[in-house]
N, C-alpha and C. Protein backbone atom coordinates (compact mmCIF):
# COMPACT_ATOMS: atom_id res chain seq x y z
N UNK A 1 42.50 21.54 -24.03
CA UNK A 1 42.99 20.53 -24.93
C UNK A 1 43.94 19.59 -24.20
N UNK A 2 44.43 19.87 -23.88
CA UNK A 2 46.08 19.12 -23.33
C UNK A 2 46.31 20.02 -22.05
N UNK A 3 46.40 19.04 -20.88
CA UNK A 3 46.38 19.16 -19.54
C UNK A 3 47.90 20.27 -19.05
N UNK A 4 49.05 19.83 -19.85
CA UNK A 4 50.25 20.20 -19.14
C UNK A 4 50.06 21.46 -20.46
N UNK A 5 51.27 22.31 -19.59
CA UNK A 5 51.74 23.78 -20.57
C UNK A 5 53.10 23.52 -20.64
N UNK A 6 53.63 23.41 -22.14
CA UNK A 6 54.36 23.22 -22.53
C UNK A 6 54.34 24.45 -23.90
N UNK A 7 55.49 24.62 -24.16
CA UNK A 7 56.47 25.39 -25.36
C UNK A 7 56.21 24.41 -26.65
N UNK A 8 55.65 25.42 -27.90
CA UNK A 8 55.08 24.39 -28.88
C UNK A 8 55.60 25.95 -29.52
N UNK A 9 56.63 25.59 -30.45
CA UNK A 9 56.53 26.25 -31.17
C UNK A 9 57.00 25.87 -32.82
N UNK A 10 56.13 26.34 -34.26
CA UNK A 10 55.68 25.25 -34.82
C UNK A 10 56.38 26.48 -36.49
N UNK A 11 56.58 25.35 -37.49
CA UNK A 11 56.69 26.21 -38.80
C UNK A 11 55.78 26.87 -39.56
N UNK A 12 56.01 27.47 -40.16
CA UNK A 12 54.69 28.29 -40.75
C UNK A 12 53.78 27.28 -41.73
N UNK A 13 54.06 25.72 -42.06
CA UNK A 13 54.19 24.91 -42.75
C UNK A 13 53.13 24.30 -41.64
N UNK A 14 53.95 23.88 -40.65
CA UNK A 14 53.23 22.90 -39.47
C UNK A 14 52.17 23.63 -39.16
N UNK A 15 52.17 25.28 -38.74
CA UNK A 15 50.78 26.19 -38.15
C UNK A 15 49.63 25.56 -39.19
N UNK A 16 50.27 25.76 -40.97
CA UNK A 16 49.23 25.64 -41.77
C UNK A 16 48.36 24.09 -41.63
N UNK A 17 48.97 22.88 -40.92
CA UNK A 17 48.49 22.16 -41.00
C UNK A 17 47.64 21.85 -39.79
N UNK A 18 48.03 22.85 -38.95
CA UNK A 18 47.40 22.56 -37.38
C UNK A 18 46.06 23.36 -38.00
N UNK A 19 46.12 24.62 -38.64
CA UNK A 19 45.23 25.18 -39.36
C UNK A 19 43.78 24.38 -39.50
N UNK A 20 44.27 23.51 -40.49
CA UNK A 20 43.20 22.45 -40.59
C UNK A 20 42.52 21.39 -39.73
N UNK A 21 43.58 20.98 -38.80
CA UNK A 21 42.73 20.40 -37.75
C UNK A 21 42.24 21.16 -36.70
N UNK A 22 42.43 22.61 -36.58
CA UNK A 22 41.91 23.36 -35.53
C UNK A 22 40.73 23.57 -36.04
N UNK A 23 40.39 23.75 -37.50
CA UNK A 23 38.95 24.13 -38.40
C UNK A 23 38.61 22.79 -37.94
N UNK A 24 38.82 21.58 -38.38
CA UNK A 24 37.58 20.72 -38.91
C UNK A 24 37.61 19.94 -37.89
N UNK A 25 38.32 19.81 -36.50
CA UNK A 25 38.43 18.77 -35.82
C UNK A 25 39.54 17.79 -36.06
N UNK A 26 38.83 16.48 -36.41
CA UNK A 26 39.69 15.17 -36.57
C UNK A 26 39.49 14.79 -38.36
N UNK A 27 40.87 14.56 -38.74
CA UNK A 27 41.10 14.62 -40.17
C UNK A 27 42.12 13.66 -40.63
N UNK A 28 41.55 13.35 -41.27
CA UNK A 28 42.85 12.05 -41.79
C UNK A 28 43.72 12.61 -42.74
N UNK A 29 44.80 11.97 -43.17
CA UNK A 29 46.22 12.11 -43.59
C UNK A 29 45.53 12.78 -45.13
N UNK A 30 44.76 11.83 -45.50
CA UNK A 30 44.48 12.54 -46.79
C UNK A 30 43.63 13.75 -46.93
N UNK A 31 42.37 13.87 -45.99
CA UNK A 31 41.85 14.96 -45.86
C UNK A 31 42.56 16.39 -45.67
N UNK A 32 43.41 16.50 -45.03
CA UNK A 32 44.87 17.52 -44.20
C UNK A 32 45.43 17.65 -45.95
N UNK A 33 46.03 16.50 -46.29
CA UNK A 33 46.93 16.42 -47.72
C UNK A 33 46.09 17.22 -48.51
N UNK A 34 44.68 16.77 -48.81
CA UNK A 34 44.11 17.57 -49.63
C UNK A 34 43.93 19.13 -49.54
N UNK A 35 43.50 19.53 -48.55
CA UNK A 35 43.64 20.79 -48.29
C UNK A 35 44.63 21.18 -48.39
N UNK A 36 45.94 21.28 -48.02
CA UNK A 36 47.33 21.66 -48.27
C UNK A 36 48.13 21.31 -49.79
N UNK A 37 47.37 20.21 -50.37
CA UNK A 37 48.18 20.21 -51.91
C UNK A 37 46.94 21.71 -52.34
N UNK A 38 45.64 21.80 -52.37
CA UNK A 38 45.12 23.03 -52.79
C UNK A 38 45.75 24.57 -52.46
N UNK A 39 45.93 24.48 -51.04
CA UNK A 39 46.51 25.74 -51.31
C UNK A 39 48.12 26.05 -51.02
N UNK A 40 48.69 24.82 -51.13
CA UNK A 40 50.12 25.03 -50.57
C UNK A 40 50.70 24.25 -51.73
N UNK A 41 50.34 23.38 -52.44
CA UNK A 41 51.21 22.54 -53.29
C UNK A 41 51.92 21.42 -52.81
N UNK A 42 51.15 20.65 -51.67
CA UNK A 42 51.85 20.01 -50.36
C UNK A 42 51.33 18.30 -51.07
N UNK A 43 52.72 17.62 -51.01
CA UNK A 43 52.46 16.32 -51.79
C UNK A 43 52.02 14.75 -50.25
N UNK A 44 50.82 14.92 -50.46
CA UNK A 44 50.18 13.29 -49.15
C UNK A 44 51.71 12.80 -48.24
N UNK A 45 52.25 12.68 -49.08
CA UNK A 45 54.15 11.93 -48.28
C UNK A 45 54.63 12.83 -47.65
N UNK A 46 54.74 14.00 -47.73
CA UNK A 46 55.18 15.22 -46.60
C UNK A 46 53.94 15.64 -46.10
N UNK A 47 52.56 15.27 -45.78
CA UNK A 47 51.88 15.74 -45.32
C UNK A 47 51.39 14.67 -43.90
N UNK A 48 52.24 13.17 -44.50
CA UNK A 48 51.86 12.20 -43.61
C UNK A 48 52.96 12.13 -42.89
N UNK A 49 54.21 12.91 -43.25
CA UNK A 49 55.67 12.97 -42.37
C UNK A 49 55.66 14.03 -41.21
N UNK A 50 54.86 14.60 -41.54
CA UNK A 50 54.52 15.99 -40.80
C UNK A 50 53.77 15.67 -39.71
N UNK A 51 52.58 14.93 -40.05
CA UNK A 51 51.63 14.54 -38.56
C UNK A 51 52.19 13.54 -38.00
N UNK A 52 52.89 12.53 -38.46
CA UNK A 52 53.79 11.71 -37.35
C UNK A 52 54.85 12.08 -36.88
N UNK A 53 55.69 13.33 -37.07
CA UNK A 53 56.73 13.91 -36.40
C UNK A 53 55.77 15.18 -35.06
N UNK A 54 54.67 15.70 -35.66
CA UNK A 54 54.09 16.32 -34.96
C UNK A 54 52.85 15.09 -33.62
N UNK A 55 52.99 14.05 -33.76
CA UNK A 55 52.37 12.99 -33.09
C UNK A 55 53.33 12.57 -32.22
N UNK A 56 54.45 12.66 -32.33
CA UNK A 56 55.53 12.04 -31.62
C UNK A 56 56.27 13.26 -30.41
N UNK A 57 56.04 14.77 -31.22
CA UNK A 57 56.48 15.80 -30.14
C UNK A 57 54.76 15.61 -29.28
N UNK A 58 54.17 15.23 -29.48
CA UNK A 58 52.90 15.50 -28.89
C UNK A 58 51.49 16.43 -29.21
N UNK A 59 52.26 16.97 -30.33
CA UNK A 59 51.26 18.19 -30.91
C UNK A 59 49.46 17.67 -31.68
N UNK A 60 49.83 16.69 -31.50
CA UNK A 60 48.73 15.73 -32.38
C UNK A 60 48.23 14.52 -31.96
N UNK A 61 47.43 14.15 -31.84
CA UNK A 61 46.97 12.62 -31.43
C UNK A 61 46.27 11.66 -32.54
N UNK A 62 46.85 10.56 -32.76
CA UNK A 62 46.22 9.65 -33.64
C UNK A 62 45.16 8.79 -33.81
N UNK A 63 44.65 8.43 -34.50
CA UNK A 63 43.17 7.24 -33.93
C UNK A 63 43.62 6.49 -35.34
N UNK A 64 43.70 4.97 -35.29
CA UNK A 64 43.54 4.29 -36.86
C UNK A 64 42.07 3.78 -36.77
N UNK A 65 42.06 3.71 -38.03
CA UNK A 65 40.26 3.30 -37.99
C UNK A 65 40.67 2.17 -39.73
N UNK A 66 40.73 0.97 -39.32
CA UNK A 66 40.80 0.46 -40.28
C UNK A 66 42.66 0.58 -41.12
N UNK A 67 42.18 1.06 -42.47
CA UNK A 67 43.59 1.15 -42.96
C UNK A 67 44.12 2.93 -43.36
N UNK A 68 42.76 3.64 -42.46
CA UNK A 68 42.91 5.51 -42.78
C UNK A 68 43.66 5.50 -40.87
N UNK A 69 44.71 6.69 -41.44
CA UNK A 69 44.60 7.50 -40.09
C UNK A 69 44.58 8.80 -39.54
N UNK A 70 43.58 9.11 -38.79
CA UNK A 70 43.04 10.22 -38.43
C UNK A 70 43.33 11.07 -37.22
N UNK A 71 43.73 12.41 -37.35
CA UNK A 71 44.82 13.36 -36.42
C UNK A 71 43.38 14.33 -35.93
N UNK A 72 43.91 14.26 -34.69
CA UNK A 72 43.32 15.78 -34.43
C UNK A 72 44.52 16.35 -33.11
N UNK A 73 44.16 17.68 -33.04
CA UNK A 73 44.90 18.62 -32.19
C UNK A 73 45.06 18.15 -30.72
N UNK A 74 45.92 18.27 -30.30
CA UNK A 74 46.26 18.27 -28.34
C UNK A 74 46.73 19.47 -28.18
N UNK A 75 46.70 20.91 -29.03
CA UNK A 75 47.36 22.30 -28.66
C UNK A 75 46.44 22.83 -29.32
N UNK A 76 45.92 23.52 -28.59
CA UNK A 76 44.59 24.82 -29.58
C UNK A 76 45.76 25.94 -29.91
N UNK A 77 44.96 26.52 -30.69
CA UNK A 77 45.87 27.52 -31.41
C UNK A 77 46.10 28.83 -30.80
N UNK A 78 45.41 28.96 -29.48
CA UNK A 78 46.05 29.78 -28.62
C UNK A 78 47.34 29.73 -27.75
N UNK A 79 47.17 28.33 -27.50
CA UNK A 79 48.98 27.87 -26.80
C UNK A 79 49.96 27.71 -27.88
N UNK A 80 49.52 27.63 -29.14
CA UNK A 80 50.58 27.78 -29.86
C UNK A 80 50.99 29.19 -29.96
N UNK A 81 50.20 29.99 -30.09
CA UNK A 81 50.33 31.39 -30.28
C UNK A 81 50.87 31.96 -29.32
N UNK A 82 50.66 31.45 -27.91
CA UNK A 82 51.06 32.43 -26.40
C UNK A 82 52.90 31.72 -26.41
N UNK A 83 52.94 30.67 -27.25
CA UNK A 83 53.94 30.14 -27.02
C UNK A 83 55.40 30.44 -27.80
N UNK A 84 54.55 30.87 -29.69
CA UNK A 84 55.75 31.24 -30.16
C UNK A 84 55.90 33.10 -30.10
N UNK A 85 54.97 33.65 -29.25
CA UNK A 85 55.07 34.78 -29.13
C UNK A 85 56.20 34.82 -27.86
N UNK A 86 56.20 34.30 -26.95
CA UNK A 86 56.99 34.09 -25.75
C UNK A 86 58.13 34.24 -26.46
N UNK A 87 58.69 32.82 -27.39
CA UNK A 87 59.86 32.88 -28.10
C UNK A 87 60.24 33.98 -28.75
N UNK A 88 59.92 34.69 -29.34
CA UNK A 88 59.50 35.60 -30.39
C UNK A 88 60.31 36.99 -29.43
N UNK A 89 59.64 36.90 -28.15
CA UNK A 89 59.62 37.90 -26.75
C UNK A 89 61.30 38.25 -26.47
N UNK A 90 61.64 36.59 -26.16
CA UNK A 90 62.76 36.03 -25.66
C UNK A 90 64.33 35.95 -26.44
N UNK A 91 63.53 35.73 -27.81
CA UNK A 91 64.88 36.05 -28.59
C UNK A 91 65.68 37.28 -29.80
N UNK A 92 64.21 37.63 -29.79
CA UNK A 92 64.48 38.85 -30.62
C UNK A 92 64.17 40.64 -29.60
N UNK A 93 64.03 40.55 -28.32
CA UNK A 93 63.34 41.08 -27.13
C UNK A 93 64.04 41.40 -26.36
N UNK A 94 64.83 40.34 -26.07
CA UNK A 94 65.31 39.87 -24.59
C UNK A 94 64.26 40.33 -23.22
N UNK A 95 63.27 39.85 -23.77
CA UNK A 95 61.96 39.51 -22.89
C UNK A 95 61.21 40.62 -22.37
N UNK A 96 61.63 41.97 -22.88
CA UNK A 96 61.32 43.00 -23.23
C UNK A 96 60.19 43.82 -23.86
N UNK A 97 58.85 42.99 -23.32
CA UNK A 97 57.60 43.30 -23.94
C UNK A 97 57.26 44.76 -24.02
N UNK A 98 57.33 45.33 -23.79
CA UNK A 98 57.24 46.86 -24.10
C UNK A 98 58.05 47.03 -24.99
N UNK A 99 59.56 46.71 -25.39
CA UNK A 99 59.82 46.98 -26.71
C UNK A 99 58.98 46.07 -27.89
N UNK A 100 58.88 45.08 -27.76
CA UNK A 100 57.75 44.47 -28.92
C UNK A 100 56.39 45.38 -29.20
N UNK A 101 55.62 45.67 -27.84
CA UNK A 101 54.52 46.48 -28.27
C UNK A 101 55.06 47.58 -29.03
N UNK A 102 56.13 48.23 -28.40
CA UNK A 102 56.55 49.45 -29.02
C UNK A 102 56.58 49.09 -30.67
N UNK A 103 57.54 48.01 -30.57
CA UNK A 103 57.88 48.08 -31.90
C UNK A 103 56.46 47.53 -33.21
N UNK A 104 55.79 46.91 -32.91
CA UNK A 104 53.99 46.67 -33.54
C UNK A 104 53.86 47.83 -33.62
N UNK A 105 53.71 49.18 -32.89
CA UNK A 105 52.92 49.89 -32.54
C UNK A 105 53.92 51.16 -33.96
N UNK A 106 55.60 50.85 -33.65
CA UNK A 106 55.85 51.81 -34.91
C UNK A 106 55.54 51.44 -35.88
N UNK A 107 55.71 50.20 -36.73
CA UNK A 107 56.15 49.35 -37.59
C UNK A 107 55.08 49.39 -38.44
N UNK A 108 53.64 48.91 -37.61
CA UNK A 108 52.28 48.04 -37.97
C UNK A 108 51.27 49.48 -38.43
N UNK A 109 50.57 48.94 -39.36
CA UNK A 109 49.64 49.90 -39.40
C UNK A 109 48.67 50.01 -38.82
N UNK A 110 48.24 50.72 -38.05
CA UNK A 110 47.33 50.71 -36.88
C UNK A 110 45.89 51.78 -37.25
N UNK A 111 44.98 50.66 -37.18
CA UNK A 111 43.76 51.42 -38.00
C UNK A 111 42.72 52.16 -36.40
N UNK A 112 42.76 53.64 -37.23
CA UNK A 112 42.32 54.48 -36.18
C UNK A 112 41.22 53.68 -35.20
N UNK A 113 41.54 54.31 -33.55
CA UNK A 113 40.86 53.82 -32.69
C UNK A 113 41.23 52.29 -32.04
N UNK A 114 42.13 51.88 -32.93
CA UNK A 114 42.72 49.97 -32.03
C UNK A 114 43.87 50.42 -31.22
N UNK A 115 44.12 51.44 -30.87
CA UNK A 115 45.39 52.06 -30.30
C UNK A 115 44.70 52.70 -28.95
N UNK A 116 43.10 53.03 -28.89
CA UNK A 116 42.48 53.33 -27.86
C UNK A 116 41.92 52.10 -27.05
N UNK A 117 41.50 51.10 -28.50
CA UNK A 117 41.29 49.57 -27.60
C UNK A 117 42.39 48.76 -26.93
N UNK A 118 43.44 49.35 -27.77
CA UNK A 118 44.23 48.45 -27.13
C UNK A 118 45.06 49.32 -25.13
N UNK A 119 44.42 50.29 -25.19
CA UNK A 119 44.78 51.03 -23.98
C UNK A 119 43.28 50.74 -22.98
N UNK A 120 42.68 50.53 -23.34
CA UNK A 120 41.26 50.35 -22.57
C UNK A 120 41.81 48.83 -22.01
N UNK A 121 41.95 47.23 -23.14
CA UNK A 121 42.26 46.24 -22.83
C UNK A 121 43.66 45.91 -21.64
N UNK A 122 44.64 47.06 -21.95
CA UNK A 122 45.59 47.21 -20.96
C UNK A 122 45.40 47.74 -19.68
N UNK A 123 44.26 47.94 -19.22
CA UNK A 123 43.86 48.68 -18.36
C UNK A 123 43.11 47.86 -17.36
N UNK A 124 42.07 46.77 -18.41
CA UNK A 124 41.60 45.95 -17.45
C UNK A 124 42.80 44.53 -17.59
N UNK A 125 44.09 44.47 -17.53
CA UNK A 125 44.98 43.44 -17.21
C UNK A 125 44.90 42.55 -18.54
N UNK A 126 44.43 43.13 -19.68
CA UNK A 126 44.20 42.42 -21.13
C UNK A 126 43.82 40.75 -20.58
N UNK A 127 43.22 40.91 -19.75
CA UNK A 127 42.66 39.76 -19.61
C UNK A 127 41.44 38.99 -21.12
N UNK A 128 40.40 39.77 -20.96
CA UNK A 128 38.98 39.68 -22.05
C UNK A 128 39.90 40.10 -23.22
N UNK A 129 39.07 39.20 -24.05
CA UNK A 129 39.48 39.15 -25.65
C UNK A 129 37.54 40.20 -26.43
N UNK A 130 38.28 40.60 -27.72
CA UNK A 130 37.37 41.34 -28.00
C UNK A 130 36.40 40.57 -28.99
């Protein structure tokens, strides 16, 4: 998507809207609005404040076509993810990834046998996704 690696880390508000342009591609202000007033209650004016604050950190790229304007993604939703997990690592962690697994591993409910995948995936450098 986007050449440089950079730290993107986003609200549960903003994920939901990256949401939609990670599904459909390129989406205009109202298309995004619509989906988010359905399942969020999200009114077009905070939905068009959102992709131009997220256009301006870089998270988004614009195209006008006439008098619509249409967003799509410059961060797939894996660099967002590798990114607020880092944070996530770093401040509640102190960068301490073995206590995070640890703590998933007490916390989370872990459905028999993902506790053997997840020792097989650690094994080959959790490189491959399943």
């Amino acid at each position: 998507m986007v050449a440089e690696s950079r730290d993107v880390v986003l609200s549960d508000l903003q994920i939901a809207l990256m949401r939609v342009l990670w599904a459909r591609g390129e989406c205009s202000t109202a298309e995004v609005a619509e989906v988010l007033a359905q399942s969020r209650g999200i009114k077009h004016t905070t939905v068009a404040t959102m992709l131009t604050r997220l256009e301006r950190r870089g998270v988004v790229a614009l195209r006008r076509d006439a008098r619509q304007v249409h967003y799509r993604a410059l961060v797939s939703e894996s660099e967002v993810r590798r990114s607020m997990v880092a944070e996530l690592l770093g401040s509640l962690f102190g960068g301490d990834a073995r206590a995070l697994v640890s703590h998933l591993v007490d916390e989370a409910e872990i459905a028999p046998g993902d506790l053997e995948k997840l020792r097989k995936r650690l094994a080959r450098g959790g490189r491959e996704h399943d």
